[in-house]
PDB file of N, CA and C in Angstrom:
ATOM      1  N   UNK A   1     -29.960 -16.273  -8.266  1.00  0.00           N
ATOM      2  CA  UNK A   1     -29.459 -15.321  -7.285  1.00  0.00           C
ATOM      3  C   UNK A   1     -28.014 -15.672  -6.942  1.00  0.00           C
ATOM      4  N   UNK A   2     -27.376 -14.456  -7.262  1.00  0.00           N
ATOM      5  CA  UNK A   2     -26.007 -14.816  -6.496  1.00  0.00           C
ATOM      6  C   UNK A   2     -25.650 -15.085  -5.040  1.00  0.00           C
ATOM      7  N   UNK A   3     -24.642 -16.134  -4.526  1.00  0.00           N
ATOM      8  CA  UNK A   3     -24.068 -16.078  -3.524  1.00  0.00           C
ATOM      9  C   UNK A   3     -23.038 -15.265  -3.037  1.00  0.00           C
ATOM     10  N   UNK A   4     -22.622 -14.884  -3.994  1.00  0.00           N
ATOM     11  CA  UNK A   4     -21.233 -13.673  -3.963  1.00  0.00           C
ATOM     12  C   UNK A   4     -22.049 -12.664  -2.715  1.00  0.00           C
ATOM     13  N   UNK A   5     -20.938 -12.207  -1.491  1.00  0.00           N
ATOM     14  CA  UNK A   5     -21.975 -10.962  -0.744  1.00  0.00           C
ATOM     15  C   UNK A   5     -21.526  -9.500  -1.529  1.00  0.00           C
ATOM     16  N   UNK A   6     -22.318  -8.845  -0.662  1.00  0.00           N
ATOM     17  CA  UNK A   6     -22.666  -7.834  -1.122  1.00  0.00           C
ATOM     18  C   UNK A   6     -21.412  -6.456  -0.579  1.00  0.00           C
ATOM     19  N   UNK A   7     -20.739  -6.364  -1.451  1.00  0.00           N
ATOM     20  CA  UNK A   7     -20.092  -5.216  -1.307  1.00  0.00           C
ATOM     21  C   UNK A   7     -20.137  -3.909  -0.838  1.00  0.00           C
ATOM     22  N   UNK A   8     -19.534  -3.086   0.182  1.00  0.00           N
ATOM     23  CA  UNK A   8     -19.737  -1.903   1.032  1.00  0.00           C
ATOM     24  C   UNK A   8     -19.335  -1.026   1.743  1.00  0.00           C
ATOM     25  N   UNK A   9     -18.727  -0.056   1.256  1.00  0.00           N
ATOM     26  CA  UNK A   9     -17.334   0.603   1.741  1.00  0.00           C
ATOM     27  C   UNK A   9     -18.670   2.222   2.423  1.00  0.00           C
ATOM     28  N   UNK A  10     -18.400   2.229   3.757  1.00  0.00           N
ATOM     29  CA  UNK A  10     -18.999   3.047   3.821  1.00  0.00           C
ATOM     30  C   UNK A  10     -17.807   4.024   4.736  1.00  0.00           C
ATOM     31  N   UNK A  11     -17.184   5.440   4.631  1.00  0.00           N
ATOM     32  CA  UNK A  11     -17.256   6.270   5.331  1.00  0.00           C
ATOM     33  C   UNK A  11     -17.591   7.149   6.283  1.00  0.00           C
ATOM     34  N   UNK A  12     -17.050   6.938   7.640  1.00  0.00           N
ATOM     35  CA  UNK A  12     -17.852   8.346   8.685  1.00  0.00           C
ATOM     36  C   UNK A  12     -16.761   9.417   8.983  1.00  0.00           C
ATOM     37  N   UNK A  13     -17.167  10.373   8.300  1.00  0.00           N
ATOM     38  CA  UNK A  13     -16.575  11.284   9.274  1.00  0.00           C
ATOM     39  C   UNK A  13     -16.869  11.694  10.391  1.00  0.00           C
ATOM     40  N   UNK A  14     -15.506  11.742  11.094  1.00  0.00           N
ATOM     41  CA  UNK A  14     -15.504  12.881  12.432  1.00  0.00           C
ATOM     42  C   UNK A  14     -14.939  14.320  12.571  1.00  0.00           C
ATOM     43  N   UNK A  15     -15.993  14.772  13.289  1.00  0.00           N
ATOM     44  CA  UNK A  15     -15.692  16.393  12.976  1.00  0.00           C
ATOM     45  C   UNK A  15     -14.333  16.468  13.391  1.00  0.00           C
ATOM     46  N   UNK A  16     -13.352  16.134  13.943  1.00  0.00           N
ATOM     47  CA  UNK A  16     -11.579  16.334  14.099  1.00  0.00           C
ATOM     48  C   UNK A  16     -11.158  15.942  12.720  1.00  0.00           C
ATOM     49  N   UNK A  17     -11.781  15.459  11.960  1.00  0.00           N
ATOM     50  CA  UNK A  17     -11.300  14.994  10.838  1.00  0.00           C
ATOM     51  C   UNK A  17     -10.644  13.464  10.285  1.00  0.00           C
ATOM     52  N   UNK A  18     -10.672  12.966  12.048  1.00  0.00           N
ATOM     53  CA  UNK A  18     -10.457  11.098  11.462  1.00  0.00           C
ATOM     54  C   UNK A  18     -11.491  10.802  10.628  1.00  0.00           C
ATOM     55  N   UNK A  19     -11.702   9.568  10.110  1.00  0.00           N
ATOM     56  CA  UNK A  19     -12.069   8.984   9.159  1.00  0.00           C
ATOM     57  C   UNK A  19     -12.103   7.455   9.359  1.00  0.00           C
ATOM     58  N   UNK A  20     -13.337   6.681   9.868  1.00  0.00           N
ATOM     59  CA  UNK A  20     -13.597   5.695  10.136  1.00  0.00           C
ATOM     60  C   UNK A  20     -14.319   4.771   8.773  1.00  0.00           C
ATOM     61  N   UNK A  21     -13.671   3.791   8.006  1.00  0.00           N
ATOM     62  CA  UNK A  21     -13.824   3.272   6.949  1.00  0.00           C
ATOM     63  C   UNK A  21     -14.333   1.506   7.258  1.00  0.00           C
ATOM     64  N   UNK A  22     -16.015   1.551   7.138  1.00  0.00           N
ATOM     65  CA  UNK A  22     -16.557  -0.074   7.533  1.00  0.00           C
ATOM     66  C   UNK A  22     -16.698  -0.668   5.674  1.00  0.00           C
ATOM     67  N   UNK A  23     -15.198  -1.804   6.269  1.00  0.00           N
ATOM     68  CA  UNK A  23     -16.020  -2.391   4.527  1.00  0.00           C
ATOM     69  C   UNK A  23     -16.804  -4.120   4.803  1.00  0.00           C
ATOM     70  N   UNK A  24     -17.608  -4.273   3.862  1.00  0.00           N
ATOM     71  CA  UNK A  24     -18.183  -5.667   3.718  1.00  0.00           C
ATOM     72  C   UNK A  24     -18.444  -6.221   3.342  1.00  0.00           C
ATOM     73  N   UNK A  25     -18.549  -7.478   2.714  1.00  0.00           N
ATOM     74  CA  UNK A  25     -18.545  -8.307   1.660  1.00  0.00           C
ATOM     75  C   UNK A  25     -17.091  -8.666   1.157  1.00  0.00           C
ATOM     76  N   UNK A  26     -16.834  -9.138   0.366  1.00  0.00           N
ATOM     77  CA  UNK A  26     -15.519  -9.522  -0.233  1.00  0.00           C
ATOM     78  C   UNK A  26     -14.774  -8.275  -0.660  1.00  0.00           C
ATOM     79  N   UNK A  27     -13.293  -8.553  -0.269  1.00  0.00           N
ATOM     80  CA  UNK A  27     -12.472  -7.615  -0.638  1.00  0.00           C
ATOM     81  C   UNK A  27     -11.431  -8.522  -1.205  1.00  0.00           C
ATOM     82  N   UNK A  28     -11.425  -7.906  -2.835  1.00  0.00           N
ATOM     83  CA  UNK A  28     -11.035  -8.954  -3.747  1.00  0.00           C
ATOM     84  C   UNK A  28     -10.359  -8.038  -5.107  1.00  0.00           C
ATOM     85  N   UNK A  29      -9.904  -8.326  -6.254  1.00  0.00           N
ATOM     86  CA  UNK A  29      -9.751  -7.915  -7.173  1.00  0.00           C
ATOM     87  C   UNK A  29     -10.682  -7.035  -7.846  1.00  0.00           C
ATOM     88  N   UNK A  30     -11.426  -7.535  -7.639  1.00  0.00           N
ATOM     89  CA  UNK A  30     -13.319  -6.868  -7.862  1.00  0.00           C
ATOM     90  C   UNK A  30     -13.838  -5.590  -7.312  1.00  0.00           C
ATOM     91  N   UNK A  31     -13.247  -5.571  -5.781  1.00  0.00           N
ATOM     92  CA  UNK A  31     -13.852  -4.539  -4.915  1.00  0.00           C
ATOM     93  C   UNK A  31     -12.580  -4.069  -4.805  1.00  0.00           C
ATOM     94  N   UNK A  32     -11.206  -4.149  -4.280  1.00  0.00           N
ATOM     95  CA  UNK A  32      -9.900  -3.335  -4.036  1.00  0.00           C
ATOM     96  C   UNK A  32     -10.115  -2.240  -4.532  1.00  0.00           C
ATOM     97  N   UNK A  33      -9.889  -1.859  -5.632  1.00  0.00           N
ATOM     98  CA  UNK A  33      -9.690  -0.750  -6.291  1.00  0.00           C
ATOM     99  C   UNK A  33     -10.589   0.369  -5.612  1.00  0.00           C
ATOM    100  N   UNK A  34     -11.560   0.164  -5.325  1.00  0.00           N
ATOM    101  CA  UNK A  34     -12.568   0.966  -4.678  1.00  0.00           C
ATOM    102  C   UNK A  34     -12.003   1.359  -3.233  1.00  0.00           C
ATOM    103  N   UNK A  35     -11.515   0.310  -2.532  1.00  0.00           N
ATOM    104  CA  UNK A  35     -11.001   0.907  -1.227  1.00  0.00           C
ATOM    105  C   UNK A  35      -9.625   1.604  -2.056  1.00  0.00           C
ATOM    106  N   UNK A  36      -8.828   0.990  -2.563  1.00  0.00           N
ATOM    107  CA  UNK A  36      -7.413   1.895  -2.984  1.00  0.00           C
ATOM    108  C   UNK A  36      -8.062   3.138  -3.057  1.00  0.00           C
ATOM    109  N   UNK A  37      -8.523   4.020  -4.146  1.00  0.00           N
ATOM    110  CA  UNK A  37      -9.249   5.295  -4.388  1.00  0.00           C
ATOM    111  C   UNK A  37      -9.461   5.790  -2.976  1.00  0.00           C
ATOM    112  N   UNK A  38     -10.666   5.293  -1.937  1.00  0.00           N
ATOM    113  CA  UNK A  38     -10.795   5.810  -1.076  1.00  0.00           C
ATOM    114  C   UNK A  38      -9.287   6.149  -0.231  1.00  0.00           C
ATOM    115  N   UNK A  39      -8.679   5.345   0.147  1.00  0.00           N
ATOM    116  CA  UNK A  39      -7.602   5.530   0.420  1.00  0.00           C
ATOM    117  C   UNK A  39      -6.369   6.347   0.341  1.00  0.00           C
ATOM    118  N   UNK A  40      -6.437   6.576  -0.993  1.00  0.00           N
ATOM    119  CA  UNK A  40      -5.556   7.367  -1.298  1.00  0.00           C
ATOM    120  C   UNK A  40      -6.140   8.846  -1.538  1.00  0.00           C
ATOM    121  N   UNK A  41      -7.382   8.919  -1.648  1.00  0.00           N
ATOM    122  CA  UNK A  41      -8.007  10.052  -1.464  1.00  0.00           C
ATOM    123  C   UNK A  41      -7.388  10.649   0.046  1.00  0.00           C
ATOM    124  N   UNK A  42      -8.389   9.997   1.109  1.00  0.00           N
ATOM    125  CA  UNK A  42      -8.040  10.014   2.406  1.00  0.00           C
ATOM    126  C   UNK A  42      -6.309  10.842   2.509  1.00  0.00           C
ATOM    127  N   UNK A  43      -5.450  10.039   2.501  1.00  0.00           N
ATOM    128  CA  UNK A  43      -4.210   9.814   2.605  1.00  0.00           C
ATOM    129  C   UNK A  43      -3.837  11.402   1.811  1.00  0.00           C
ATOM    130  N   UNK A  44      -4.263  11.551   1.056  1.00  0.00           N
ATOM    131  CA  UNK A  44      -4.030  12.943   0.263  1.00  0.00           C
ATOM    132  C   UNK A  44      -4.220  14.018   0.811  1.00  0.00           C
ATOM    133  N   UNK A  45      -5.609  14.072   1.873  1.00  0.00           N
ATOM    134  CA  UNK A  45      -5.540  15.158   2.605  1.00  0.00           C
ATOM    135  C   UNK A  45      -5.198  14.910   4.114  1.00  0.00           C
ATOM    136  N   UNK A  46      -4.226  14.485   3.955  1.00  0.00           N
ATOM    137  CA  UNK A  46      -4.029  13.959   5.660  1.00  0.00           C
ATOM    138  C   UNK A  46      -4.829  13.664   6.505  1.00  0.00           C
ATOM    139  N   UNK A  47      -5.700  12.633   6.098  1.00  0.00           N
ATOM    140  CA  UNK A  47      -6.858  12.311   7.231  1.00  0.00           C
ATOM    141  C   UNK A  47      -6.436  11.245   7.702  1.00  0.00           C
ATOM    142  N   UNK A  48      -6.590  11.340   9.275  1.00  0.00           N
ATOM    143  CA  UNK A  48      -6.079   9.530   9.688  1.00  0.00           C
ATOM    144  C   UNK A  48      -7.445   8.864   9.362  1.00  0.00           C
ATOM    145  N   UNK A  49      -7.165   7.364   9.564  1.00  0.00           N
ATOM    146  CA  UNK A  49      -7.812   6.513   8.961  1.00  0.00           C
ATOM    147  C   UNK A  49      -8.220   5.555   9.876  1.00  0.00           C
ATOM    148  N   UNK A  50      -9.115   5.154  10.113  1.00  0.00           N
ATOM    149  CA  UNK A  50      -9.299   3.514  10.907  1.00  0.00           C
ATOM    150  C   UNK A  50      -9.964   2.752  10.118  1.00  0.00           C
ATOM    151  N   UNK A  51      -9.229   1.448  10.062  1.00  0.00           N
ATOM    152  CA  UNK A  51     -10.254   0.760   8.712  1.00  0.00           C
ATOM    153  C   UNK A  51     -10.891  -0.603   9.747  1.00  0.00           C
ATOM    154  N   UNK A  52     -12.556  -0.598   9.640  1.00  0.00           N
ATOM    155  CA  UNK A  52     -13.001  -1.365  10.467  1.00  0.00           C
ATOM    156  C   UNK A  52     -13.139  -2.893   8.953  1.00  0.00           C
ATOM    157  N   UNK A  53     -12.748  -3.877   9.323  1.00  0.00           N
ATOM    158  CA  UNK A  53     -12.240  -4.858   8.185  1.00  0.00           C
ATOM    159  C   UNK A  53     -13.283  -6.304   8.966  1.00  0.00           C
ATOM    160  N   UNK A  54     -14.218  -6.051   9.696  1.00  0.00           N
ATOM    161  CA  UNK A  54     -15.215  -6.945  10.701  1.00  0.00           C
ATOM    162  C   UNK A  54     -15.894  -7.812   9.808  1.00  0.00           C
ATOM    163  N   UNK A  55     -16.320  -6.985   8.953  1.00  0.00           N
ATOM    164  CA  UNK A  55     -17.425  -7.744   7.849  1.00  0.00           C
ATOM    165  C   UNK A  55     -17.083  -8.069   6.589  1.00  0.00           C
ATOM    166  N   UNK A  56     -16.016  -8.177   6.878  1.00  0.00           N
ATOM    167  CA  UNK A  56     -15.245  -8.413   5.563  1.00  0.00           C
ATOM    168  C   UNK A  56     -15.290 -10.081   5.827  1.00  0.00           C
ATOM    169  N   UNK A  57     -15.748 -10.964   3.742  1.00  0.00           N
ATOM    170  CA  UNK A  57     -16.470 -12.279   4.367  1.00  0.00           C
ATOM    171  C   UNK A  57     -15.264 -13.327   3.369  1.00  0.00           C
ATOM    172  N   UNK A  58     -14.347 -12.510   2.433  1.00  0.00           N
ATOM    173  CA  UNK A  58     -13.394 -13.490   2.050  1.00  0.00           C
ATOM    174  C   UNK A  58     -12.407 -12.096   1.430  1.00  0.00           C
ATOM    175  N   UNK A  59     -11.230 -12.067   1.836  1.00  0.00           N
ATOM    176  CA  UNK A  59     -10.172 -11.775   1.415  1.00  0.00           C
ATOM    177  C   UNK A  59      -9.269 -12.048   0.702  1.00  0.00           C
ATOM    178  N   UNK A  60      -8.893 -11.618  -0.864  1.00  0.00           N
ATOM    179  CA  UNK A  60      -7.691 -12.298  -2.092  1.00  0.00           C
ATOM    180  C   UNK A  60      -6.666 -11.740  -1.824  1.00  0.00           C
ATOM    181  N   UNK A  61      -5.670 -11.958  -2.561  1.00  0.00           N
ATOM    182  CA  UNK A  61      -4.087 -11.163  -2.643  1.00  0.00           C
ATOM    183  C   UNK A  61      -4.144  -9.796  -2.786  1.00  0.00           C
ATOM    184  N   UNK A  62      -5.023  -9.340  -4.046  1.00  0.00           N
ATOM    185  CA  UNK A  62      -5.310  -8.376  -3.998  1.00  0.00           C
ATOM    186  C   UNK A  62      -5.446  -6.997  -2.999  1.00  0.00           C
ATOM    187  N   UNK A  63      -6.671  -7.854  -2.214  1.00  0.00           N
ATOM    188  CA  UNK A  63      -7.092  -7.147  -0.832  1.00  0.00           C
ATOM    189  C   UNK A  63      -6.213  -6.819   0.047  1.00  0.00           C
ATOM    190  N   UNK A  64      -4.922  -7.840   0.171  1.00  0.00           N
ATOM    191  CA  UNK A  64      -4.285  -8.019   1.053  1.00  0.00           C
ATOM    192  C   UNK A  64      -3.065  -7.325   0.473  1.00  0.00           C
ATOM    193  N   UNK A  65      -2.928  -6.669  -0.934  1.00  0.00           N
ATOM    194  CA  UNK A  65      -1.790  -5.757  -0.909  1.00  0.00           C
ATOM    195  C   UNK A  65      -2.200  -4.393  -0.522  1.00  0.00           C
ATOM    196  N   UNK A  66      -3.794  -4.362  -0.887  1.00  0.00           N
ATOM    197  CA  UNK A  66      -4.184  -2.970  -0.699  1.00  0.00           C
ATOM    198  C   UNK A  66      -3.613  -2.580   0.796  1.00  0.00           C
ATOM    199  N   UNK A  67      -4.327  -3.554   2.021  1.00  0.00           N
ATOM    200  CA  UNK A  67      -3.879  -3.199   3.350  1.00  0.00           C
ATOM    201  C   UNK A  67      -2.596  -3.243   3.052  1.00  0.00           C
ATOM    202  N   UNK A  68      -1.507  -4.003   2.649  1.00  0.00           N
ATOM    203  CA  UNK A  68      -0.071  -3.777   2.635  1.00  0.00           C
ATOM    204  C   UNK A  68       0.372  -2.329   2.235  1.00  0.00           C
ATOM    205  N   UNK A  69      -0.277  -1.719   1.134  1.00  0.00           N
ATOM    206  CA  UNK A  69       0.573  -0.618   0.454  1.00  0.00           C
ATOM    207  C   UNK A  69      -0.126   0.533   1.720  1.00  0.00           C
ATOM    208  N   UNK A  70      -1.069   0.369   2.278  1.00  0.00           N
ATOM    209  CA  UNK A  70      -1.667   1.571   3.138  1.00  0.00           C
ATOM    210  C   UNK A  70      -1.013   1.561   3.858  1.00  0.00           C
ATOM    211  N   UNK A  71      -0.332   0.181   5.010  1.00  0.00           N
ATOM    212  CA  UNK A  71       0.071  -0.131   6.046  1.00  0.00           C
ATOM    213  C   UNK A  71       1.790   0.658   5.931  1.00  0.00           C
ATOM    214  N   UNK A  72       2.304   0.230   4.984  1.00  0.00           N
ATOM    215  CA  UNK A  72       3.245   1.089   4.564  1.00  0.00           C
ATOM    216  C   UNK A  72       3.429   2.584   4.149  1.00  0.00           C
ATOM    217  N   UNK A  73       2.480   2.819   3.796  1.00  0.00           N
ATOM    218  CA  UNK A  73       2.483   4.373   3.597  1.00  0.00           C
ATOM    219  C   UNK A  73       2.364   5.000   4.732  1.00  0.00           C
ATOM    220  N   UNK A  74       1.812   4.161   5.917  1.00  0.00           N
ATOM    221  CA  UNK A  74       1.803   4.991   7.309  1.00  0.00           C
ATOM    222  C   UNK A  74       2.974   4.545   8.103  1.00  0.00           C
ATOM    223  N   UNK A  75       3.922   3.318   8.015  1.00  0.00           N
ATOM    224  CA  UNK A  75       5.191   3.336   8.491  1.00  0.00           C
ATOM    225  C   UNK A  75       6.295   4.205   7.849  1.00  0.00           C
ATOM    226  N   UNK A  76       6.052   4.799   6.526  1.00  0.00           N
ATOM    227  CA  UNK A  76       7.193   5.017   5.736  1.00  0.00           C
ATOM    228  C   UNK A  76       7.024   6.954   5.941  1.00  0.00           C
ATOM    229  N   UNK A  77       5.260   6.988   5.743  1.00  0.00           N
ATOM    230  CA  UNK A  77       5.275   8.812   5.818  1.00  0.00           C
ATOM    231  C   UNK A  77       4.488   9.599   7.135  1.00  0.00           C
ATOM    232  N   UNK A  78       4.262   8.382   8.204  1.00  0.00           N
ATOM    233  CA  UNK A  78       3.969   9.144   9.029  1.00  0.00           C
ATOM    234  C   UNK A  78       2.322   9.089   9.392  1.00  0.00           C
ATOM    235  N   UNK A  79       1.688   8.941   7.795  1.00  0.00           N
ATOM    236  CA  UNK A  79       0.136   9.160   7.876  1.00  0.00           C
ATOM    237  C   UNK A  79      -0.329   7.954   9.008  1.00  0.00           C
ATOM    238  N   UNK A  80      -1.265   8.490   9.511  1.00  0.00           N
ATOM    239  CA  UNK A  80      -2.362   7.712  10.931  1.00  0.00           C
ATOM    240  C   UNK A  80      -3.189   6.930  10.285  1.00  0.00           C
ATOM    241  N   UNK A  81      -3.015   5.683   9.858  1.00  0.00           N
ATOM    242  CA  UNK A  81      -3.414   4.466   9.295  1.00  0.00           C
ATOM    243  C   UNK A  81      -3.660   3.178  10.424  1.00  0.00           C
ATOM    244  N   UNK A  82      -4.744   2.881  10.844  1.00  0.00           N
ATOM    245  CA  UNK A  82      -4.535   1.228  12.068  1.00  0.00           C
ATOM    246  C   UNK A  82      -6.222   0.717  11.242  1.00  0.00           C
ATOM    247  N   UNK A  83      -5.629  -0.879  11.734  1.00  0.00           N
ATOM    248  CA  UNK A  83      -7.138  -1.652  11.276  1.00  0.00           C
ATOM    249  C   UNK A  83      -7.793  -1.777  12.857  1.00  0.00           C
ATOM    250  N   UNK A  84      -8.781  -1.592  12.760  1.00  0.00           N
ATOM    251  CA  UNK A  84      -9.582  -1.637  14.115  1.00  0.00           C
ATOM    252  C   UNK A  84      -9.896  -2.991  14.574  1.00  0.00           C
ATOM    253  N   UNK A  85     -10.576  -3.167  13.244  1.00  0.00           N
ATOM    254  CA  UNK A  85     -10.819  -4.854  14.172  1.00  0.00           C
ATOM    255  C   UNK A  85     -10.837  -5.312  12.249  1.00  0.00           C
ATOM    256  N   UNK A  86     -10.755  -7.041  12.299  1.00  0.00           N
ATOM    257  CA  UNK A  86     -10.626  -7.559  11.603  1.00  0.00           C
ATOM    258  C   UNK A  86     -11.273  -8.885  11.079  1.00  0.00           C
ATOM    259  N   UNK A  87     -12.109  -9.184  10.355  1.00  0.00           N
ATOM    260  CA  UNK A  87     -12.523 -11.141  10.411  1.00  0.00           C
ATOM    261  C   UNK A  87     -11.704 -11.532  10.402  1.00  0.00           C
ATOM    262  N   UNK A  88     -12.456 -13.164  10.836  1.00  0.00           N
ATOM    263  CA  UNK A  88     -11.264 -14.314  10.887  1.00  0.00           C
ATOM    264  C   UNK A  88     -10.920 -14.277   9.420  1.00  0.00           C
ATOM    265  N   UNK A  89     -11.451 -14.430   7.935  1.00  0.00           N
ATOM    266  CA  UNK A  89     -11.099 -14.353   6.930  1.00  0.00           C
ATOM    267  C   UNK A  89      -9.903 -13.318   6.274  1.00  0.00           C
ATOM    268  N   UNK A  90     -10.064 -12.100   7.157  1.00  0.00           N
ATOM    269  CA  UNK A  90      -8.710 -11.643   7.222  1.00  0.00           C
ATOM    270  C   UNK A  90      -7.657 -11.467   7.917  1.00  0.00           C
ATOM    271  N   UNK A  91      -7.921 -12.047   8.953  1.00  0.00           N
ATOM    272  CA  UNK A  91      -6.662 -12.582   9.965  1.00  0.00           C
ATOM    273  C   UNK A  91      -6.443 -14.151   9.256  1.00  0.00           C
ATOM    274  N   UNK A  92      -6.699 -14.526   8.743  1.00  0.00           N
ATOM    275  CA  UNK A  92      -5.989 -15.652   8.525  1.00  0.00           C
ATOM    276  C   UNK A  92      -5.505 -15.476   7.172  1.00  0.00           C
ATOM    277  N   UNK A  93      -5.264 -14.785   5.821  1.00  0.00           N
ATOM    278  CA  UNK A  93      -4.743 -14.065   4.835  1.00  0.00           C
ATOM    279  C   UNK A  93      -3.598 -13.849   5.328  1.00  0.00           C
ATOM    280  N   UNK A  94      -3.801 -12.501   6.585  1.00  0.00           N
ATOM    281  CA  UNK A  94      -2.677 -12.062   6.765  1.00  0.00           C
ATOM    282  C   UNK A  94      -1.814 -12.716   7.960  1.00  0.00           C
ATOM    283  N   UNK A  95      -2.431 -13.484   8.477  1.00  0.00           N
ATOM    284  CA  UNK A  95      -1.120 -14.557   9.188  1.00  0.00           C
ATOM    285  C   UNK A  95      -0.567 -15.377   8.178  1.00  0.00           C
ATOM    286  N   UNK A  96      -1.240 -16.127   7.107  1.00  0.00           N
ATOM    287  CA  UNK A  96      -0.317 -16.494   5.970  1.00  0.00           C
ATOM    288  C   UNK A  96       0.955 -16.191   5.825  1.00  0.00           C
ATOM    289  N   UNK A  97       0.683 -14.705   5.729  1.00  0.00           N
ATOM    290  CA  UNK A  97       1.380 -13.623   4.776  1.00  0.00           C
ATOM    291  C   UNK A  97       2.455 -13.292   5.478  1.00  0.00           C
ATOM    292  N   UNK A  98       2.723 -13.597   6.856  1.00  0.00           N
ATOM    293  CA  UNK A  98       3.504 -13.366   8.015  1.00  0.00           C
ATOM    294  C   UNK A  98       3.722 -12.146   8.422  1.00  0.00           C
ATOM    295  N   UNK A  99       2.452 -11.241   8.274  1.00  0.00           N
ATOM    296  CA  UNK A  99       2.381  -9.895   8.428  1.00  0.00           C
ATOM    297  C   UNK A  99       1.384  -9.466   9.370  1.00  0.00           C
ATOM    298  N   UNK A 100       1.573  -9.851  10.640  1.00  0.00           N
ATOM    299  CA  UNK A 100       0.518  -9.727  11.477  1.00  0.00           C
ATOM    300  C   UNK A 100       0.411  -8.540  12.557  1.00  0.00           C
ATOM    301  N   UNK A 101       1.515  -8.022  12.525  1.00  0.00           N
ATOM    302  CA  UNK A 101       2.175  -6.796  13.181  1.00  0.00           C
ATOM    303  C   UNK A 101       1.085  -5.589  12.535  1.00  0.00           C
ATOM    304  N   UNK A 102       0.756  -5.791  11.324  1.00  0.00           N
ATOM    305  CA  UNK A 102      -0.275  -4.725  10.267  1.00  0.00           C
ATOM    306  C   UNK A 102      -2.011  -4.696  11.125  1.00  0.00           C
ATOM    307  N   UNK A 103      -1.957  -5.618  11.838  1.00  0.00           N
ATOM    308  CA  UNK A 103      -3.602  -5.719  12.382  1.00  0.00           C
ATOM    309  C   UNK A 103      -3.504  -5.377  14.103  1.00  0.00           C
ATOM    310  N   UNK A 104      -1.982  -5.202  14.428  1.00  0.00           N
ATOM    311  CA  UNK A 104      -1.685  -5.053  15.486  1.00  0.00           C
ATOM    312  C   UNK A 104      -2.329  -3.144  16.410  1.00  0.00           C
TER     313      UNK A 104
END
């Protein structure tokens, strides 16, 4: 049996049309791509976004450009992008990263 957890990007919509995004398990090279897609889906039809990042249980570079390139696409075009809440596994990535203003 693996120890690796278990991966889980789930979507809620709200009838205004935000878009509340719970992911869990590792967000990694492995799983990114899956939030990117969602993301840029999202982002395509102008839906704001809240990304709940709670259960998230180890975070790579990877993971941590995905939030970068989102985080930027909502300083640069406007789109309604915020992380709601965050693990310690990804607050401490992105304090590394000296980008802490992004979880703000």
């Amino acid at each position: 049996m693996s120890s690796r957890s278990v991966w889980k990007l789930t979507e809620v919509a709200h009838i205004d049309g935000d878009r509340l995004l719970v992911v869990q398990g590792e967000l990694d090279i492995a799983t990114a791509p899956e939030l990117v897609a969602m993301l840029e889906r999202l982002r395509s039809h102008d839906h704001p976004v809240v990304l709940d990042l709670e259960g998230v249980t180890f975070m790579d570079s990877t993971g941590l450009t995905t939030l970068m390139d989102a985080w930027l696409a909502a300083e640069q075009n406007g789109w309604a992008f915020s992380v709601r809440a965050a693990s310690p596994a990804v607050r401490r990535v992105v304090e590394l990263a000296g980008i802490e203003q992004m979880l703000a």
